[in-house]
PDB file of N, CA and C in Angstrom:
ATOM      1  N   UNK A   1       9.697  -5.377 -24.331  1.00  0.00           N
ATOM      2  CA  UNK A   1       9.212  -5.201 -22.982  1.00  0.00           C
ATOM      3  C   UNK A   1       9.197  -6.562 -22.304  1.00  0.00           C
ATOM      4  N   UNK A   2       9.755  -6.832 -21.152  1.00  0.00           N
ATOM      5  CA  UNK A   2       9.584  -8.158 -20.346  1.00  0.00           C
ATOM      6  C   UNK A   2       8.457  -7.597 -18.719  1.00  0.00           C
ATOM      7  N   UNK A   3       8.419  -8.817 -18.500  1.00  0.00           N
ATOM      8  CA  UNK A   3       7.628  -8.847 -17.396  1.00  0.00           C
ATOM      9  C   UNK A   3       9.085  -9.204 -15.843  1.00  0.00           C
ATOM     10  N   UNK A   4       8.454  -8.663 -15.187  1.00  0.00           N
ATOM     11  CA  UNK A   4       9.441  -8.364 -13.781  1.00  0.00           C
ATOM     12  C   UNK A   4       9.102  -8.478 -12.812  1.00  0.00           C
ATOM     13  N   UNK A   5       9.781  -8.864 -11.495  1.00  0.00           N
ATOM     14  CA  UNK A   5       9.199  -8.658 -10.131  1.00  0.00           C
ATOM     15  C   UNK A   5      10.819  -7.448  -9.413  1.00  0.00           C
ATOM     16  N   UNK A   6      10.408  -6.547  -9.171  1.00  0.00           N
ATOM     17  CA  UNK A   6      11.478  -5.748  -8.539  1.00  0.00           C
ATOM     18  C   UNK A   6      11.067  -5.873  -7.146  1.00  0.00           C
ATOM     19  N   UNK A   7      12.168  -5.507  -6.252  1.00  0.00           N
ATOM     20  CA  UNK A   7      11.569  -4.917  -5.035  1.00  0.00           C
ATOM     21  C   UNK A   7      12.029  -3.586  -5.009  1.00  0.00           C
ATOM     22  N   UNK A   8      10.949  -3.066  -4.073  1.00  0.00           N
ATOM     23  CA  UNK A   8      10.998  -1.174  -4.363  1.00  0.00           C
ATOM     24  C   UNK A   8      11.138  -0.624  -3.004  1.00  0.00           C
ATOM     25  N   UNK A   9      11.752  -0.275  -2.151  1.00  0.00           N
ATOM     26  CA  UNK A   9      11.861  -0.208  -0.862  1.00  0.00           C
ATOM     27  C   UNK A   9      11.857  -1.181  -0.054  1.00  0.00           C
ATOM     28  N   UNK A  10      11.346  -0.920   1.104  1.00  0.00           N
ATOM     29  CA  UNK A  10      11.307  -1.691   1.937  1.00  0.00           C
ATOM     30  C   UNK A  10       9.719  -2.268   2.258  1.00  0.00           C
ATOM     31  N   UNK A  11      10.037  -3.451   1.544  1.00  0.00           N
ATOM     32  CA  UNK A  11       8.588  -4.446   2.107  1.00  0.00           C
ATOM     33  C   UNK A  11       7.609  -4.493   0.681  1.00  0.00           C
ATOM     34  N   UNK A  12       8.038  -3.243  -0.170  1.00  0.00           N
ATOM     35  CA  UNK A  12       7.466  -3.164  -1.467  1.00  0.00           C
ATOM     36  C   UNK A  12       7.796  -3.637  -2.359  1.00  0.00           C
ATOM     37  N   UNK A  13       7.043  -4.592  -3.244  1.00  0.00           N
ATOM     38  CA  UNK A  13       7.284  -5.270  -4.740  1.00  0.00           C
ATOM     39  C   UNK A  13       6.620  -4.533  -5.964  1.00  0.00           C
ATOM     40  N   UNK A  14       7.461  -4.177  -6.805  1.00  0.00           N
ATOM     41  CA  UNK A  14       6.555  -3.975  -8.538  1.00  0.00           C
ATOM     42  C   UNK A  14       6.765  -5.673  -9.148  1.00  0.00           C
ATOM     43  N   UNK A  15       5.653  -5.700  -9.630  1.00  0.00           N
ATOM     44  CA  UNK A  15       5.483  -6.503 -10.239  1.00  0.00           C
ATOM     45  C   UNK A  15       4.227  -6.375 -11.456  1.00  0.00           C
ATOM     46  N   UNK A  16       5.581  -6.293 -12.717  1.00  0.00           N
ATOM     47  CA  UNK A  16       4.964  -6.124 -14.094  1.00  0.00           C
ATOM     48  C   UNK A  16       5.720  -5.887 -14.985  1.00  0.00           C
ATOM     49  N   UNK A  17       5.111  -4.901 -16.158  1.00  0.00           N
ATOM     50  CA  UNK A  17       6.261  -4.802 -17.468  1.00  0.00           C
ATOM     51  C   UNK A  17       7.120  -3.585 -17.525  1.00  0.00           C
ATOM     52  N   UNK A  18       8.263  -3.874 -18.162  1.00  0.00           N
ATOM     53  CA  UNK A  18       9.537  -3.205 -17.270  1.00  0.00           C
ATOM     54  C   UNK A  18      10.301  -2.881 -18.784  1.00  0.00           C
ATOM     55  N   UNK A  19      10.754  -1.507 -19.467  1.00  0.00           N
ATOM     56  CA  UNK A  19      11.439  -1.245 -20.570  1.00  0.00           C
ATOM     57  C   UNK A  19      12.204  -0.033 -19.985  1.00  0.00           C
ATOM     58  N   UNK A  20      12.944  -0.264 -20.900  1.00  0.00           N
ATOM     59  CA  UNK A  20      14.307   0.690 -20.839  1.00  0.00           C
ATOM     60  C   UNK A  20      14.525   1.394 -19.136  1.00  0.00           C
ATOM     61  N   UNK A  21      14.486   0.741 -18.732  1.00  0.00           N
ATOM     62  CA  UNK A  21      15.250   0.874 -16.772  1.00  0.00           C
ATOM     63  C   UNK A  21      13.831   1.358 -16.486  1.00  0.00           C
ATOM     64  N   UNK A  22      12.593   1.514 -16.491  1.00  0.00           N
ATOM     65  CA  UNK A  22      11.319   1.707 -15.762  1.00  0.00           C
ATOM     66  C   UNK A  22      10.339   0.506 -15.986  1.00  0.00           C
ATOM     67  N   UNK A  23       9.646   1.299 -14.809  1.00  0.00           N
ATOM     68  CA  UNK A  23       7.862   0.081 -15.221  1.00  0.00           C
ATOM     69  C   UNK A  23       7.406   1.234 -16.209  1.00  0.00           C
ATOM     70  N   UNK A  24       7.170   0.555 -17.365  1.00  0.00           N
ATOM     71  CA  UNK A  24       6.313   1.194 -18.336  1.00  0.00           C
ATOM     72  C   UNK A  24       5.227   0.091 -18.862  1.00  0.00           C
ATOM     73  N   UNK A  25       4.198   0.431 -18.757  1.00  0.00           N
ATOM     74  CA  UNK A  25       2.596  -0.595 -18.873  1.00  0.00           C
ATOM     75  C   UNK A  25       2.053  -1.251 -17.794  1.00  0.00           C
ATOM     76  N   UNK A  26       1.442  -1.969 -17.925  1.00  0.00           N
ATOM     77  CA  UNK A  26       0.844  -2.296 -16.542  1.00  0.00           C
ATOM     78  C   UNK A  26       1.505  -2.989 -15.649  1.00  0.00           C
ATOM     79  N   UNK A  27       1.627  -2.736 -14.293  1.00  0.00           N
ATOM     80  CA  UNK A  27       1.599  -3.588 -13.697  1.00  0.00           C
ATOM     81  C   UNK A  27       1.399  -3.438 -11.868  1.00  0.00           C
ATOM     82  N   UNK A  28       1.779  -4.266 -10.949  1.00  0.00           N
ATOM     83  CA  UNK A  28       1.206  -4.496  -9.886  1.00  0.00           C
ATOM     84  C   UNK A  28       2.066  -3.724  -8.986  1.00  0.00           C
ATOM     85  N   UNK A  29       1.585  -2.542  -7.797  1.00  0.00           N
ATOM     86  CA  UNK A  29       2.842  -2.441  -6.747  1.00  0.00           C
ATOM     87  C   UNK A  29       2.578  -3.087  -5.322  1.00  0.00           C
ATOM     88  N   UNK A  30       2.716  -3.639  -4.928  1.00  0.00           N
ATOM     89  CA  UNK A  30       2.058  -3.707  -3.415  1.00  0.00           C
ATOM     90  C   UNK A  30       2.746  -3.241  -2.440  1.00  0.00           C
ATOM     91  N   UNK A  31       2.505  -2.828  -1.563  1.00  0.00           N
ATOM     92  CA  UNK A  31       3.061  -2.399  -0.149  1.00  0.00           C
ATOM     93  C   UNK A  31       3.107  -2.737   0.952  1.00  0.00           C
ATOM     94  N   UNK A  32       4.207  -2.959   1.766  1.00  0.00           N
ATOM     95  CA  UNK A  32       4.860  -3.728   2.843  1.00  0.00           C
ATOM     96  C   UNK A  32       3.362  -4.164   4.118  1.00  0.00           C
ATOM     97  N   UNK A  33       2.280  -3.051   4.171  1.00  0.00           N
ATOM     98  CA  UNK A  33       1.001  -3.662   4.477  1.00  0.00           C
ATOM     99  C   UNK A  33      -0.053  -4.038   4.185  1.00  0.00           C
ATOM    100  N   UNK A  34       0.179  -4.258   2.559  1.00  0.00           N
ATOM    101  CA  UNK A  34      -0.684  -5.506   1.845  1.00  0.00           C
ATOM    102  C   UNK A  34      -1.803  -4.871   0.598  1.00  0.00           C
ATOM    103  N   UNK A  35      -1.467  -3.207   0.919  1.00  0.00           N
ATOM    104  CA  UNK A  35      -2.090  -2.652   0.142  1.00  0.00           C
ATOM    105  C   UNK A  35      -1.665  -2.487  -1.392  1.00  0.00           C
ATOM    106  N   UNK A  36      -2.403  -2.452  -2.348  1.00  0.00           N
ATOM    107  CA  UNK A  36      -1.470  -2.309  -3.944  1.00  0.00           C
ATOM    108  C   UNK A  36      -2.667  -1.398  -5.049  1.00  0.00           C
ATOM    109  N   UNK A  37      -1.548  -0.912  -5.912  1.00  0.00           N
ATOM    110  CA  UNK A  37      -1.576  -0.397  -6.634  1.00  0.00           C
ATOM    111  C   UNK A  37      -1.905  -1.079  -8.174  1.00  0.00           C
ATOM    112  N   UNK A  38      -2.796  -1.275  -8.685  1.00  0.00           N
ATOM    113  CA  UNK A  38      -2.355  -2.158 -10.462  1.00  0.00           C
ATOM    114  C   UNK A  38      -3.207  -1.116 -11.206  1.00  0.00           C
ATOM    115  N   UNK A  39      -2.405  -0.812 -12.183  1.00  0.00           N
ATOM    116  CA  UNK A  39      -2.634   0.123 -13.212  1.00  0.00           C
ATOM    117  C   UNK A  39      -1.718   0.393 -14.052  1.00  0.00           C
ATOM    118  N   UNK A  40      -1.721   1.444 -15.051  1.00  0.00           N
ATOM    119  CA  UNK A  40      -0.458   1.555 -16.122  1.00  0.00           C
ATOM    120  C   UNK A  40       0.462   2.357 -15.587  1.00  0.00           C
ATOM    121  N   UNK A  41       1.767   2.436 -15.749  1.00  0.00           N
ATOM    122  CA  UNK A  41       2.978   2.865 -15.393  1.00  0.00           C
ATOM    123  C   UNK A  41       3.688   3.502 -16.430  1.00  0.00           C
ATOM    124  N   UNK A  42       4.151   4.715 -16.370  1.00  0.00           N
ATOM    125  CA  UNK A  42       5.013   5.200 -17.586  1.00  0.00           C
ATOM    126  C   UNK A  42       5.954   5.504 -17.115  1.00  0.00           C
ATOM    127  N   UNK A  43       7.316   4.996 -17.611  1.00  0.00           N
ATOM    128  CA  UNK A  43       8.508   5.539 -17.146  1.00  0.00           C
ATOM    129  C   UNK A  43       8.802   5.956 -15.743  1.00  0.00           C
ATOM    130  N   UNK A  44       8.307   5.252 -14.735  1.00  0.00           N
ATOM    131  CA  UNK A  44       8.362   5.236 -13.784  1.00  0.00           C
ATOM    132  C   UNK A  44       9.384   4.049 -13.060  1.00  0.00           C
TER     133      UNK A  44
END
């Protein structure tokens, strides 16, 4: 598992741990108006 910064649309970043082509475990989403998400991720 590595750690990542993607961008996810428009204005949106994931930022966290990233296996086999998803965020799987924790990590950060934020959104283009500043709001975010941090929690665990499965195969997403």
């Amino acid at each position: 598992m590595k750690i990542v910064r993607i961008p996810m649309g428009i204005g949106n970043t994931y930022e966290g741990e990233w296996s086999n082509g998803a965020a799987n475990g924790h990590g950060v989403l934020t959104y283009s108006n500043g709001d975010r998400y941090e929690g665990q991720w499965r195969n997403d």
